[in-house]
C-alpha atoms as a PDB file:
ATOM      1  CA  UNK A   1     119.127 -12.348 -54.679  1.00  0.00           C
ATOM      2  CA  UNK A   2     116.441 -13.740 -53.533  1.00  0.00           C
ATOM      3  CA  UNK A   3     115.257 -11.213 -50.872  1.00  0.00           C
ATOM      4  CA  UNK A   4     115.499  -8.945 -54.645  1.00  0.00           C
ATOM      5  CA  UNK A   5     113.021 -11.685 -56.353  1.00  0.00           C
ATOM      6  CA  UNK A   6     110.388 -11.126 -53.250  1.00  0.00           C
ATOM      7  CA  UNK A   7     110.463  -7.473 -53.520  1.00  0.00           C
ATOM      8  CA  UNK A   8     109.785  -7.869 -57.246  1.00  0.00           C
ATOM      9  CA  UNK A   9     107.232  -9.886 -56.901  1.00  0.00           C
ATOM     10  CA  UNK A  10     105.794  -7.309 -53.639  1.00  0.00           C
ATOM     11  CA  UNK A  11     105.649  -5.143 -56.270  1.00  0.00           C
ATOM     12  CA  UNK A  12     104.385  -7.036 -58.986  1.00  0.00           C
ATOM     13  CA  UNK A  13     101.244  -7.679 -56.696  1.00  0.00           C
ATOM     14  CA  UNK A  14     100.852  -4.172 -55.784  1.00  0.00           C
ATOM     15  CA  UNK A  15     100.350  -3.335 -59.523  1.00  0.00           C
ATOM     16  CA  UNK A  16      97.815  -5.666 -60.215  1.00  0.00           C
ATOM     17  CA  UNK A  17      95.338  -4.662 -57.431  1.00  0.00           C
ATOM     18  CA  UNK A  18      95.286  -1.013 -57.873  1.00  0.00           C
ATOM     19  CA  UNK A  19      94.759  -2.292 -61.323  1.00  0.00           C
ATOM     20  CA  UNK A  20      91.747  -3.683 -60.738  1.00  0.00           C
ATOM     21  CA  UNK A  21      88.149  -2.573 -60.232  1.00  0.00           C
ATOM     22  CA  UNK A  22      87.258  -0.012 -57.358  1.00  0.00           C
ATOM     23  CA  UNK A  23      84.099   0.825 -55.355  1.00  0.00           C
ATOM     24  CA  UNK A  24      84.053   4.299 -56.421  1.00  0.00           C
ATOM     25  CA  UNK A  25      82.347   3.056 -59.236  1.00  0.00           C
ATOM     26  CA  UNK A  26      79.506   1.951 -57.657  1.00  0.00           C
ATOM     27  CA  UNK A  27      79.668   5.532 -55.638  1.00  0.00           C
ATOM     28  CA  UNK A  28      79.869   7.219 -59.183  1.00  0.00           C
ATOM     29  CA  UNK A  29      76.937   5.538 -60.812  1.00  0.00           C
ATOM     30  CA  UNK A  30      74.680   6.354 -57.927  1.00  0.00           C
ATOM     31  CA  UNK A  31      75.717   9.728 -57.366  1.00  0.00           C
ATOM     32  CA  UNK A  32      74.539  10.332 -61.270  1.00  0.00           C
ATOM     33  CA  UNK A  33      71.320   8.074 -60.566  1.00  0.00           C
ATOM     34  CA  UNK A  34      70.259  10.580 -57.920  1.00  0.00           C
ATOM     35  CA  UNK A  35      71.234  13.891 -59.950  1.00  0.00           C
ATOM     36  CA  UNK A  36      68.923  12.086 -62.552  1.00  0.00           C
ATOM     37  CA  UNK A  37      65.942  11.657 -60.178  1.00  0.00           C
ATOM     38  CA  UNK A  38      66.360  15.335 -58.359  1.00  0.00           C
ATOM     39  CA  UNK A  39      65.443  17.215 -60.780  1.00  0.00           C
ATOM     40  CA  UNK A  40      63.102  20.125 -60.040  1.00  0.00           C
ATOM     41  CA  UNK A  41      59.565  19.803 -61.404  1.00  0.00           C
ATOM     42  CA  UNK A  42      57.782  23.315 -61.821  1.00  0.00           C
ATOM     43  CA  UNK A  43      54.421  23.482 -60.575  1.00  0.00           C
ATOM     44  CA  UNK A  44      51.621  25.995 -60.898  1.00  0.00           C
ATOM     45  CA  UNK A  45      51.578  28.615 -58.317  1.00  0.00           C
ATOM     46  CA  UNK A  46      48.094  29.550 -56.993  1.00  0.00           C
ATOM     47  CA  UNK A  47      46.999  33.316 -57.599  1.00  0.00           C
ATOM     48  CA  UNK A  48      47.326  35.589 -55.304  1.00  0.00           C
ATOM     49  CA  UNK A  49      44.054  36.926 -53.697  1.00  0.00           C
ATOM     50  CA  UNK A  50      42.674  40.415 -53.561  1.00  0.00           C
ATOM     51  CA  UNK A  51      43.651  42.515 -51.448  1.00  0.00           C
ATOM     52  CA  UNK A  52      40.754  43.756 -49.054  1.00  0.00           C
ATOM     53  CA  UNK A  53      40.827  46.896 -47.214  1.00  0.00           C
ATOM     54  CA  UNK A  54      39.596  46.345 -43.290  1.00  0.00           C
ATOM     55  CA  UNK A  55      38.527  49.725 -41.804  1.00  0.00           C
ATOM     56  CA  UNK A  56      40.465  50.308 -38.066  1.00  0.00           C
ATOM     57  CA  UNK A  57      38.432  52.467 -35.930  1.00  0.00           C
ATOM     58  CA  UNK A  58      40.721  53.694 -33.224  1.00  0.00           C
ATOM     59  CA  UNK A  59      38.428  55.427 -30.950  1.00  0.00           C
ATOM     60  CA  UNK A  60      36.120  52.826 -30.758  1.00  0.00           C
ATOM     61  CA  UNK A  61      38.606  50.432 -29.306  1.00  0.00           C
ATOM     62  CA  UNK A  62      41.186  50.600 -25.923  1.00  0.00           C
ATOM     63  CA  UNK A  63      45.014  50.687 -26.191  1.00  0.00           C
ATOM     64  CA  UNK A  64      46.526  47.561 -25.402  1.00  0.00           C
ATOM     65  CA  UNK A  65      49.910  49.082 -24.180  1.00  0.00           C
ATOM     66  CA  UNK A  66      49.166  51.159 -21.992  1.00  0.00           C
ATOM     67  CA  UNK A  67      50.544  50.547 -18.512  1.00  0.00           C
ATOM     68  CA  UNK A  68      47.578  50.263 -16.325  1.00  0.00           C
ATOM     69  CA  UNK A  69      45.636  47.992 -18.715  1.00  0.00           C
ATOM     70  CA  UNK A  70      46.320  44.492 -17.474  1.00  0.00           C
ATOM     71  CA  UNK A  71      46.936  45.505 -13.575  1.00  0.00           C
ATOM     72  CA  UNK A  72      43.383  47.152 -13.977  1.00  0.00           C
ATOM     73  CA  UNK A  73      41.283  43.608 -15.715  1.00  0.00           C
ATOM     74  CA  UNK A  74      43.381  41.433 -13.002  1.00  0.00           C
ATOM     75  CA  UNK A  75      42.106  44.083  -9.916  1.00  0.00           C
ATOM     76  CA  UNK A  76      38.299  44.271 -11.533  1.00  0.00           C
ATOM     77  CA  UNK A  77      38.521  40.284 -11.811  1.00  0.00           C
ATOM     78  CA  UNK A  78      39.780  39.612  -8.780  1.00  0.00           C
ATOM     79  CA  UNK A  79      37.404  41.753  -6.335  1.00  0.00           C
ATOM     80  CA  UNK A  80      34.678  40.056  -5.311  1.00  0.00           C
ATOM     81  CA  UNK A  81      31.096  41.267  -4.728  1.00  0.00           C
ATOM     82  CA  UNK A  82      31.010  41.301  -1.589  1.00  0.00           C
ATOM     83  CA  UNK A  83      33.731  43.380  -0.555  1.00  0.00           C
ATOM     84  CA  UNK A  84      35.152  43.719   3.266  1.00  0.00           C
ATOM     85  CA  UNK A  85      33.567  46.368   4.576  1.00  0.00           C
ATOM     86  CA  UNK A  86      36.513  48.608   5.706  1.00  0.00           C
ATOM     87  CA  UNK A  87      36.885  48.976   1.633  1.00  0.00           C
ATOM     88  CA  UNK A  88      34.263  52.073   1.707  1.00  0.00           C
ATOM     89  CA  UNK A  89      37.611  54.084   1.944  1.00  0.00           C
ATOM     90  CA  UNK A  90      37.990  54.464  -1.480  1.00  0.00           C
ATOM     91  CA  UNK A  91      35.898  57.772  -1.588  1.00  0.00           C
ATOM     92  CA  UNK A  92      38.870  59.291   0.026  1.00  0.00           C
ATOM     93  CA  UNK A  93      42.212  60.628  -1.063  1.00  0.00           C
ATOM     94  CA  UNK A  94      44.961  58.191  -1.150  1.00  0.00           C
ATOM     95  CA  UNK A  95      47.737  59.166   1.262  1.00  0.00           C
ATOM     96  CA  UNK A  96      51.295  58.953   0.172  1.00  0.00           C
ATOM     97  CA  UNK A  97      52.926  55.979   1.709  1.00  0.00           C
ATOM     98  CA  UNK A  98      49.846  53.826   0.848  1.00  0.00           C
ATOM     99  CA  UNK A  99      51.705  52.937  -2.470  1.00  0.00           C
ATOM    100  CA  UNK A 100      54.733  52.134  -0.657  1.00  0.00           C
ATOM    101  CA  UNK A 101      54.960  48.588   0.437  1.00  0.00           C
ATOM    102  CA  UNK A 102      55.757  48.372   4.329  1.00  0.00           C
ATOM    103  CA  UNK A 103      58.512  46.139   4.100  1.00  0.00           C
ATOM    104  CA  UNK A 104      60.171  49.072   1.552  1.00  0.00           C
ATOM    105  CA  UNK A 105      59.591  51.572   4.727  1.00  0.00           C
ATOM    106  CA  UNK A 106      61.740  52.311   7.407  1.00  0.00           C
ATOM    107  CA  UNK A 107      60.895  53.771  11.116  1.00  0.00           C
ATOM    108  CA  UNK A 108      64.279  55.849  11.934  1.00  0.00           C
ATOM    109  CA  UNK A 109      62.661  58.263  14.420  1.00  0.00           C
ATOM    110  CA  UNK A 110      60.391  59.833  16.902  1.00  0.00           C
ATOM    111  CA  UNK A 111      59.088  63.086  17.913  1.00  0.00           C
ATOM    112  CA  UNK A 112      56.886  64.061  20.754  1.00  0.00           C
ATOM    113  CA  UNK A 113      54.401  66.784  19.490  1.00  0.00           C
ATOM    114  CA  UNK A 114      51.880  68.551  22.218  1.00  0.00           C
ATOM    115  CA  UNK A 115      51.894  65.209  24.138  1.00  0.00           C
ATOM    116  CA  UNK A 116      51.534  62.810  21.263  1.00  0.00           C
ATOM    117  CA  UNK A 117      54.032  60.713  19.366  1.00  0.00           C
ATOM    118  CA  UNK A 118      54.683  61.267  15.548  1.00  0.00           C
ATOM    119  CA  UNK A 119      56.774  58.625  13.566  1.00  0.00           C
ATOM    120  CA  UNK A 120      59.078  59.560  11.134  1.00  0.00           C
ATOM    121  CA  UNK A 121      59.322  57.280   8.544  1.00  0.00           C
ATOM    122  CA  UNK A 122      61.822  56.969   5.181  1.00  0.00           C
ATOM    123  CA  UNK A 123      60.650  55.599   2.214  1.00  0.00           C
ATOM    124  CA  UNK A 124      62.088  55.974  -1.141  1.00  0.00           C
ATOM    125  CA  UNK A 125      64.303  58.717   0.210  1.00  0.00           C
ATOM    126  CA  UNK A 126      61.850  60.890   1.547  1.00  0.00           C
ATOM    127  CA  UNK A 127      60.941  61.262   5.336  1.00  0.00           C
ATOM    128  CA  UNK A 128      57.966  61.416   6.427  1.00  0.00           C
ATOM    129  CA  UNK A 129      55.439  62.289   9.775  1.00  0.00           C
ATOM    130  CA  UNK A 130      53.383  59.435  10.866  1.00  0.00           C
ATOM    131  CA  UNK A 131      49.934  59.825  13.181  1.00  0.00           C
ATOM    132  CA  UNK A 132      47.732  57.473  14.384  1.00  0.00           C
ATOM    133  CA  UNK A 133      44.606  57.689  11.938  1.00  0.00           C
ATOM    134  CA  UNK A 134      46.683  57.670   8.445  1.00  0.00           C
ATOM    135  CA  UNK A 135      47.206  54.959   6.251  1.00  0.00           C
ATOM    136  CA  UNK A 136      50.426  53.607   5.141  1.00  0.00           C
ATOM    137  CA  UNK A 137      50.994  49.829   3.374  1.00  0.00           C
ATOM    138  CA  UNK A 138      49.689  48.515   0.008  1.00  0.00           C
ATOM    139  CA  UNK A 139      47.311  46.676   2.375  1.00  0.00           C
ATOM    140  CA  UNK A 140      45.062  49.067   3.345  1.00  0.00           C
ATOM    141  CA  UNK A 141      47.210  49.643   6.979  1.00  0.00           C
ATOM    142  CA  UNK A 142      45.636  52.274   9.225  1.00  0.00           C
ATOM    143  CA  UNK A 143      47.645  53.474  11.923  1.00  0.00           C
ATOM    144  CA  UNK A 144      46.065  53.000  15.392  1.00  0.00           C
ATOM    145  CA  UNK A 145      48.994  53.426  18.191  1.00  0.00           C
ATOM    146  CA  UNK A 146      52.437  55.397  17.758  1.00  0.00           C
ATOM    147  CA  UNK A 147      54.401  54.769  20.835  1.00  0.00           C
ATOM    148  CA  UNK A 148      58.496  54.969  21.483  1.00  0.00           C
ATOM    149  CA  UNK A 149      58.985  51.752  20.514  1.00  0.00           C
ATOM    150  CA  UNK A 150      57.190  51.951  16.457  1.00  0.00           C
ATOM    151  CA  UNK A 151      53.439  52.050  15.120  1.00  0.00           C
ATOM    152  CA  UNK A 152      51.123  49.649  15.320  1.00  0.00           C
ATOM    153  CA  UNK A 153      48.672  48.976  12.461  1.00  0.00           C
ATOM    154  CA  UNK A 154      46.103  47.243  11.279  1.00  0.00           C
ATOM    155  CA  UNK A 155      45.902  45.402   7.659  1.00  0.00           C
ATOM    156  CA  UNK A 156      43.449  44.168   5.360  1.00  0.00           C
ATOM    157  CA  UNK A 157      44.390  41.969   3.010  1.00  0.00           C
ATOM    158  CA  UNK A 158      43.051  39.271   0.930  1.00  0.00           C
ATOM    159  CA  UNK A 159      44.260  35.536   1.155  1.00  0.00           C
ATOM    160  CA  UNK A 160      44.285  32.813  -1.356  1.00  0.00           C
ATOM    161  CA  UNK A 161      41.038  31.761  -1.480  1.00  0.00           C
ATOM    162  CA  UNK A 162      39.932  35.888  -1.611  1.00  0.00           C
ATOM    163  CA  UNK A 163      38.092  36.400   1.711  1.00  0.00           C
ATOM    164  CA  UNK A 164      39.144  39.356   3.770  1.00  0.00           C
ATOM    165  CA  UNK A 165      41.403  39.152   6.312  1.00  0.00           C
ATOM    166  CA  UNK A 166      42.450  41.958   9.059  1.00  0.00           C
ATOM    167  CA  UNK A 167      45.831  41.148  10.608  1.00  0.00           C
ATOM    168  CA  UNK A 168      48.078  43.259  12.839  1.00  0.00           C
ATOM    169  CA  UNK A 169      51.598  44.836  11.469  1.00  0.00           C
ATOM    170  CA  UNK A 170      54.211  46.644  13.597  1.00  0.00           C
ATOM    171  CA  UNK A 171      56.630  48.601  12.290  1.00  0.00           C
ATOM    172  CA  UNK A 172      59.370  49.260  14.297  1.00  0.00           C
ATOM    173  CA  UNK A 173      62.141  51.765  15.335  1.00  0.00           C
ATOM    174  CA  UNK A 174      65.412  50.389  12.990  1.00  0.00           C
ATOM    175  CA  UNK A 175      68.758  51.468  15.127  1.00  0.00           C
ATOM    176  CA  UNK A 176      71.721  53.519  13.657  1.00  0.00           C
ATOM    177  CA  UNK A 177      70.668  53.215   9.917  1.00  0.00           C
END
């Protein structure tokens, strides 16, 4: 009986504290205090201005997407007045492989023509014949020797701090490929 007595009393006790006072009170009362002070105030909304109309001339100004716009400014900014003198070749027609980068070309061949050697050179799928005198590179490489063993050529190039430099390239004879 008594182990019945304790679990009246257990209960008993139980009772009385769910009985009494919670903190979700307090949670409830400042809940509604914050409703209270959240309450949208309407303010005056400035008026909208006047539309003006802005005249776009077209033809007066260039197109900024078109694709040689930005190479163009960099190239005019970055040549400098005094340029190399080997640059006086740009009254002359561009050959083909100048706008091929050598390290894109590939020497698979030679043929002796009437004495002289003539390179034949694949670039972007295309073969081509390769004399001493022409120009191939992005660098402004003229061809001075085509022997049996590749071309020699001669570069001009800028460096870093934009002075001219001529430097020698060979190019030479790949095997099986």
């Amino acid at each position: 009986m008594r182990w019945l007595s304790r679990a009246g009393l257990l209960v008993a006790c139980s009772w009385l504290i769910a009985c009494g006072p919670s903190r979700q009170d307090d949670l409830h009362q400042w809940m509604q205090e914050q409703r209270k002070a959240s309450l949208p105030g309407a303010s005056s909304l400035v008026a909208p201005q006047v539309f003006k109309h802005l005249p776009y001339a077209q033809s007066e100004r260039k197109d900024p997407f078109t694709k040689h716009s930005l190479p163009a400014l960099a190239n005019a900014q970055a040549e400098p007045a005094t340029p190399h003198p080997s640059l006086s070749h740009k009254s002359r027609a561009r050959q083909p492989l100048e706008d091929i980068a050598l390290e894109s070309m590939h020497l698979v061949g030679m043929l002796e023509k009437q004495g002289r050697y003539v390179a034949l050179v694949r670039a972007n799928g295309i073969l081509h014949q390769v004399l001493p005198g022409q120009y191939i590179g992005k660098n402004l490489g003229k061809v001075w020797r085509v022997d049996e063993s590749g071309i020699a050529l001669r570069e001009v190039a800028q460096d870093a701090d934009g002075r001219w430099l001529e430097r020698d390239a060979y190019l030479r004879l790949q095997g099986g490929n």
